[in-house]
Structures are given as structure tokens and as C-alpha cells.
N, C-alpha and C. Protein backbone atom coordinates (compact mmCIF):
# COMPACT_ATOMS: atom_id res chain seq x y z
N UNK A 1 105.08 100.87 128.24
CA UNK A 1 104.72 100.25 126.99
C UNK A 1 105.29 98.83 126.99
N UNK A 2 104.27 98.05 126.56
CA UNK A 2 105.01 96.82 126.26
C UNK A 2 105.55 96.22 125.12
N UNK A 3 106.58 95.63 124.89
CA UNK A 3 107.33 95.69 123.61
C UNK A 3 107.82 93.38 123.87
N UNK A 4 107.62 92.97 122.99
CA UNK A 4 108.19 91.85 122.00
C UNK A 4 109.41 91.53 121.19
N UNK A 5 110.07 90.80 121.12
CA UNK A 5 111.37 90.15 120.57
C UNK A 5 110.85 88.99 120.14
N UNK A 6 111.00 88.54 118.92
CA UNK A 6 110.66 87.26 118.15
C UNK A 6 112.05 86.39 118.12
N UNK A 7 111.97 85.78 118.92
CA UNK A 7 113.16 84.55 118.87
C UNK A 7 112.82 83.45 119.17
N UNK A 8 113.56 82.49 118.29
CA UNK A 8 113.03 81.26 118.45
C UNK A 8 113.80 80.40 119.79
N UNK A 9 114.31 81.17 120.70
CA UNK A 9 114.85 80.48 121.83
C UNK A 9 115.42 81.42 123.32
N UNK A 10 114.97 81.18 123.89
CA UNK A 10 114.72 81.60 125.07
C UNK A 10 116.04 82.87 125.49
N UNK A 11 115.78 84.07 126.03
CA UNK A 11 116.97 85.03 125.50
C UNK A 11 116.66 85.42 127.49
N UNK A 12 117.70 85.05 128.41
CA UNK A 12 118.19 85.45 129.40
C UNK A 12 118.48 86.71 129.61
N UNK A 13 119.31 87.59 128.82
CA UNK A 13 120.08 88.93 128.53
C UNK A 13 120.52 89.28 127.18
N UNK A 14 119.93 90.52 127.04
CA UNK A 14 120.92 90.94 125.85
C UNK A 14 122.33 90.94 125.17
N UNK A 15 122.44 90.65 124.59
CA UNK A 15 124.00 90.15 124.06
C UNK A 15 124.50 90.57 122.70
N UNK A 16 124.87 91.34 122.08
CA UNK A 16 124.84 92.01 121.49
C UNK A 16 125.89 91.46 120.22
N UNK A 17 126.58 90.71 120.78
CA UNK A 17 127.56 89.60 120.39
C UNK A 17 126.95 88.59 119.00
N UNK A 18 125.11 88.54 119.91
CA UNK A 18 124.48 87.46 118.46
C UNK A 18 123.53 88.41 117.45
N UNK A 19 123.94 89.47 117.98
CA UNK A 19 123.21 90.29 116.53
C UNK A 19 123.59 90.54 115.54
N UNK A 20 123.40 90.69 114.13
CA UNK A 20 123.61 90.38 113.04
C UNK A 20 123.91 92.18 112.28
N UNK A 21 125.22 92.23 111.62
CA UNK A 21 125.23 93.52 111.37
C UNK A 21 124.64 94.41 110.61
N UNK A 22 124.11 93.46 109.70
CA UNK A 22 122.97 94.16 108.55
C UNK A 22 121.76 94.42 108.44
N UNK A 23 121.69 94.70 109.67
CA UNK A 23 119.88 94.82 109.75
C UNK A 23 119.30 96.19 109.14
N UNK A 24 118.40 96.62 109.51
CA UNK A 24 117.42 98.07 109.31
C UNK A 24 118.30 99.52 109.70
N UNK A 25 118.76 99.38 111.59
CA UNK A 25 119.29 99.97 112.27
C UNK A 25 120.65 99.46 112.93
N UNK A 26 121.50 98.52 111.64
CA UNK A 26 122.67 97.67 112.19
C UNK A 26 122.28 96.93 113.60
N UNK A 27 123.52 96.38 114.49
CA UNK A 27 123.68 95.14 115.21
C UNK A 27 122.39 96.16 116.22
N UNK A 28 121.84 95.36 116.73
CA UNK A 28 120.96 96.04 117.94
C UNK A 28 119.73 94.77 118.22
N UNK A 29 119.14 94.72 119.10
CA UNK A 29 118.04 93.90 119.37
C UNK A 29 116.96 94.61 119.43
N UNK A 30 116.19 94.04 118.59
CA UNK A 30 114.78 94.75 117.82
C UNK A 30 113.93 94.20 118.79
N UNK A 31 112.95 95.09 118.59
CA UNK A 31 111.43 94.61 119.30
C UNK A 31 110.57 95.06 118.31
N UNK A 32 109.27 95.07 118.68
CA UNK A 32 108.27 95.69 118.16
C UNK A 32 106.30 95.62 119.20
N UNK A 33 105.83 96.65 119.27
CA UNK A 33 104.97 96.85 120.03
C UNK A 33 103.66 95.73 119.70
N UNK A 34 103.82 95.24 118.48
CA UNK A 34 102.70 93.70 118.01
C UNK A 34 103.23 91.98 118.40
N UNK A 35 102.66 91.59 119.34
CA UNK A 35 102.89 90.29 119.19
C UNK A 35 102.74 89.40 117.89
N UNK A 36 101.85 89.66 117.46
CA UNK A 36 101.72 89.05 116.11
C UNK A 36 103.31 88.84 115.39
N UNK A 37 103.45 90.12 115.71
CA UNK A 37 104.60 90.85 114.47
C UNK A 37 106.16 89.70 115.05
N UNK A 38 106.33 89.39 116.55
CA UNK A 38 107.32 89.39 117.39
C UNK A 38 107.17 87.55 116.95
N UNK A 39 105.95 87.16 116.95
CA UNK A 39 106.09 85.47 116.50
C UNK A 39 106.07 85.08 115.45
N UNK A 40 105.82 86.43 114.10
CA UNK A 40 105.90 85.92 113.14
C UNK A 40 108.00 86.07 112.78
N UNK A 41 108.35 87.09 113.45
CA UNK A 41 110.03 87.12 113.66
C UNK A 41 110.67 85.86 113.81
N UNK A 42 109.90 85.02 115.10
CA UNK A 42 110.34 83.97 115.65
C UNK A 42 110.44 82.40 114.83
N UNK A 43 108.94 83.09 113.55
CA UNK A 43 108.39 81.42 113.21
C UNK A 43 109.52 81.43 112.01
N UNK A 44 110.11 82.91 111.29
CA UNK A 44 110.64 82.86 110.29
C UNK A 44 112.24 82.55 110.18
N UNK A 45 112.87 82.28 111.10
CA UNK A 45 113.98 82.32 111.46
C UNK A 45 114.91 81.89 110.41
N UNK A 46 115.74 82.49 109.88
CA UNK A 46 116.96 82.13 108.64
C UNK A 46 116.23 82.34 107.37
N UNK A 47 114.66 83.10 107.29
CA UNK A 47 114.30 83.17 105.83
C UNK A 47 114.77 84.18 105.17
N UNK A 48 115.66 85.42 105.90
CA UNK A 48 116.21 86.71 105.08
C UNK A 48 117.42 85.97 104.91
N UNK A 49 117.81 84.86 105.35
CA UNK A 49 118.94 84.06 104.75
C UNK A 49 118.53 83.47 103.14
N UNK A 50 117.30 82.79 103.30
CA UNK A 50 117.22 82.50 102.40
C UNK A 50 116.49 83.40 100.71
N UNK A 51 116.47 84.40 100.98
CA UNK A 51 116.08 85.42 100.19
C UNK A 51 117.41 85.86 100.02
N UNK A 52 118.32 85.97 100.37
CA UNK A 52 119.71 86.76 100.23
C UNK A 52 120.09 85.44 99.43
N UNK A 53 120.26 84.21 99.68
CA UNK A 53 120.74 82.96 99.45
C UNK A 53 120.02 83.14 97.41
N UNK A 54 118.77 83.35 97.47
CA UNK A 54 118.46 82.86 96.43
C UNK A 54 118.53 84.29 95.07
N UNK A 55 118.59 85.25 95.52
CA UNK A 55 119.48 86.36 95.19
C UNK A 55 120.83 85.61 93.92
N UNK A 56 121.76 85.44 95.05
CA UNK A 56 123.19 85.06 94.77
C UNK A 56 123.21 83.94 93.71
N UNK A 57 122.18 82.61 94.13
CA UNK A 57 121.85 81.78 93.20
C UNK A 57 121.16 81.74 91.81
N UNK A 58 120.28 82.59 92.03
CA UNK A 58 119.33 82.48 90.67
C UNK A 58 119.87 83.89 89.91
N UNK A 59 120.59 84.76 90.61
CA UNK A 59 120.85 85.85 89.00
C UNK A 59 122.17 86.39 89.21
N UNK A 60 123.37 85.83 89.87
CA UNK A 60 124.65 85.25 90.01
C UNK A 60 125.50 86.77 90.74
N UNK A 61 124.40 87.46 91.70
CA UNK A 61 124.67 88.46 92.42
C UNK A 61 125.79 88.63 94.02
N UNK A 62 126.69 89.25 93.85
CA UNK A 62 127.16 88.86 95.28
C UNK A 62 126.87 88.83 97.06
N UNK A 63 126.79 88.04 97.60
CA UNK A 63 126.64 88.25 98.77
C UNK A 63 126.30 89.46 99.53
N UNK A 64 127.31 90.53 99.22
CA UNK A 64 127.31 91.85 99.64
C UNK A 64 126.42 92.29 98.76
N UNK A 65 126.16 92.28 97.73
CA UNK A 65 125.15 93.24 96.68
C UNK A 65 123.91 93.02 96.88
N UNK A 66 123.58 91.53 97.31
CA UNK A 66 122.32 90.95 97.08
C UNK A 66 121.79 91.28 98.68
N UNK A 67 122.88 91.06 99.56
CA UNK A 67 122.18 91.54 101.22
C UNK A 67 122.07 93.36 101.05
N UNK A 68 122.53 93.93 101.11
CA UNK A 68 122.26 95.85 100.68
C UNK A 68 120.98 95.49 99.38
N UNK A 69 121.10 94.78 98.65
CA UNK A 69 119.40 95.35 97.64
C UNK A 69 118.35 94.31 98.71
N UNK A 70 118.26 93.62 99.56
CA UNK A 70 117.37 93.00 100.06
C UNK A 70 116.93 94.08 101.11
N UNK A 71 117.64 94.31 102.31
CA UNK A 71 117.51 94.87 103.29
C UNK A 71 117.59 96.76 102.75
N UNK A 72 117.88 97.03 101.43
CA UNK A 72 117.73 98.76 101.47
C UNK A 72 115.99 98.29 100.50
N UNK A 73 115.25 97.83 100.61
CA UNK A 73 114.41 97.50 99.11
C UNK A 73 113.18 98.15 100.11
N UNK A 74 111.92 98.32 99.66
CA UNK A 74 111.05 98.25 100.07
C UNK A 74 110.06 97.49 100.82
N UNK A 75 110.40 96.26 100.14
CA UNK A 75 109.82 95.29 100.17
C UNK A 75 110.31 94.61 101.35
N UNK A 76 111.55 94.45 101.94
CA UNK A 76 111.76 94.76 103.52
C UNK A 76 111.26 95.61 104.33
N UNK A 77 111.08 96.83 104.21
CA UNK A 77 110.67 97.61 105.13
C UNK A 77 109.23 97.59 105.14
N UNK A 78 108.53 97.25 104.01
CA UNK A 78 107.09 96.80 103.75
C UNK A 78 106.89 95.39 105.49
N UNK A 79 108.04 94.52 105.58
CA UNK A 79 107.98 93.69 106.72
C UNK A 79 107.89 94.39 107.83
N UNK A 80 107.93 95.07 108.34
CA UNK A 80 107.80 96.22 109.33
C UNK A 80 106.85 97.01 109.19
N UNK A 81 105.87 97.43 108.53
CA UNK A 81 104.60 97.45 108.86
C UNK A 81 103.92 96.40 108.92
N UNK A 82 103.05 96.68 109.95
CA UNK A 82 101.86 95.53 110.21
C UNK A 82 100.61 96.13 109.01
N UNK A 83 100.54 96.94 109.09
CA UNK A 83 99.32 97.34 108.09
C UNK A 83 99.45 96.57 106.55
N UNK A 84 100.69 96.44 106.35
CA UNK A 84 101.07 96.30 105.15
C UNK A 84 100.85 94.49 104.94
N UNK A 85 100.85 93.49 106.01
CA UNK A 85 100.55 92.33 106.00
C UNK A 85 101.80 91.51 105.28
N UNK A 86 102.76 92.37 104.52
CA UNK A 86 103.83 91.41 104.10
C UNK A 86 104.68 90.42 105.25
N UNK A 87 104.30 90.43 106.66
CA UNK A 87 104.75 89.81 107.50
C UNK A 87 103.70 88.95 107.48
N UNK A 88 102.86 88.46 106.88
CA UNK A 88 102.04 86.87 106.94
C UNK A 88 102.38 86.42 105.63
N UNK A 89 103.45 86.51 105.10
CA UNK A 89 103.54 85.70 103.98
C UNK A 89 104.34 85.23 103.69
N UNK A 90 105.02 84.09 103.00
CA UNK A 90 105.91 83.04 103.59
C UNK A 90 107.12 83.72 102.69
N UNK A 91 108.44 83.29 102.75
CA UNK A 91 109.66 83.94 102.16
C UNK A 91 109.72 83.74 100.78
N UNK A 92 109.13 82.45 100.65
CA UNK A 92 109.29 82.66 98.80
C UNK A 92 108.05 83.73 98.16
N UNK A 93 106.90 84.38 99.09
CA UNK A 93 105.98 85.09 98.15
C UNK A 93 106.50 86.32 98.31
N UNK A 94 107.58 86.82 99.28
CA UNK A 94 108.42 88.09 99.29
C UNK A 94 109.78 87.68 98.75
N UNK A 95 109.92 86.87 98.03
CA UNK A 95 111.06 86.67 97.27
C UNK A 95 110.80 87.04 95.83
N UNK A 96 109.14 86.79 95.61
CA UNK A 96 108.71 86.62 94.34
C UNK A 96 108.38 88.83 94.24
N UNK A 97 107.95 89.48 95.25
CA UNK A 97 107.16 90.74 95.73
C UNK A 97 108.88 91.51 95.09
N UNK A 98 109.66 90.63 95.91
CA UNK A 98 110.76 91.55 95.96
C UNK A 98 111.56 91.48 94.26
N UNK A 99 111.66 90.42 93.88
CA UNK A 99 111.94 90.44 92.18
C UNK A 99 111.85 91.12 91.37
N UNK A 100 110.11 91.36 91.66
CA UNK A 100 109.18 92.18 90.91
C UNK A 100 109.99 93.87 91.20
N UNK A 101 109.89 93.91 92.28
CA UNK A 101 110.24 95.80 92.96
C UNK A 101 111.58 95.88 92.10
N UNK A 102 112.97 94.92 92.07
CA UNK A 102 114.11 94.99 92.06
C UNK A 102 113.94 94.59 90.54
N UNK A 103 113.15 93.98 89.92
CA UNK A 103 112.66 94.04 87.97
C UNK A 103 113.62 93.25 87.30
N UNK A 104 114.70 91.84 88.36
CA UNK A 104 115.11 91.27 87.97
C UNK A 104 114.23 89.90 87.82
């Protein structure tokens, strides 16, 4: 099977060192069987930053509270299906998707 990694810069070896602990399935290096899916990873780079970022800013939530309701929400895991198309849409219209779900 062939499998994809969306990064925006050229990855020699796995390193486990630059993975990030809060993901889906914690620190690990993701793939996924859609290219589509693997460059839209790549084109978005730092936007679950900025959805966590605007969390904290606009309704005065903490860091820790606002990353666990982003990444446990639906509306993340909605990014992980391809059927679902929330991976073609830019971070502020799943900022706006995710508001709505979370009814703040």
C-alpha cells in the first residue's frame, strides 16, 4: 500500500523528536492513503495553531482547554475524512464549523 506524509519540508528519517504531543493518536508520524489529503497537511502548516490560538483569544480559554476541545471535537476528526471535504477548507471556515459544534 502506498501511504503519504504532508510536510512542508523534505523529511530524510523519522524523528520522533519533531512530533507534536497532541495529536489524534499522540507524538507519532501520520500518513494517510490520499494524496490530496497528505498536501492539503502540507499546504496548512501551523493552522491547528491558529485555531487553538484564536480559541484562547476570542473567548479567554486556556491553552490546555482550548487544544483538548479542538483536537477531542468533531470537527477535527471531520479533517480526517476525505468524504467529509472539511480538509478543503481554509482554517478560519473550520474555526467558524468548529464554534458552531462547541456553541461558543
Amino acid at each position: 500500500m502506498k501511504v503519504y506524509h504532508g510536510s512542508y519540508t523534505a523529511i530524510e528519517e523519522i524523528d520522533f523528536s519533531f512530533c507534536r504531543k497532541r495529536r489524534d493518536f499522540g507524538r507519532g508520524f501520520y500518513v494517510t492513503k490520499f494524496l490530496s489529503q497528505a498536501e492539503y497537511w502540507a499546504a496548512r502548516k501551523g493552522e491547528d495553531n491558529d485555531i487553538v490560538k484564536s480559541l484562547i483569544v476570542d473567548y479567554g480559554i486556556s491553552e490546555m482547554n482550548a487544544t483538548e476541545m479542538y483536537y477531542k471535537s468533531n470537527t477535527y476528526r471531520n479533517l480526517a475524512n476525505e468524504s467529509s471535504n472539511y480538509y478543503k477548507k481554509t482554517w478560519i471556515e473550520i474555526y467558524e464549523m468548529l464554534k458552531k459544534e462547541l456553541k461558543i
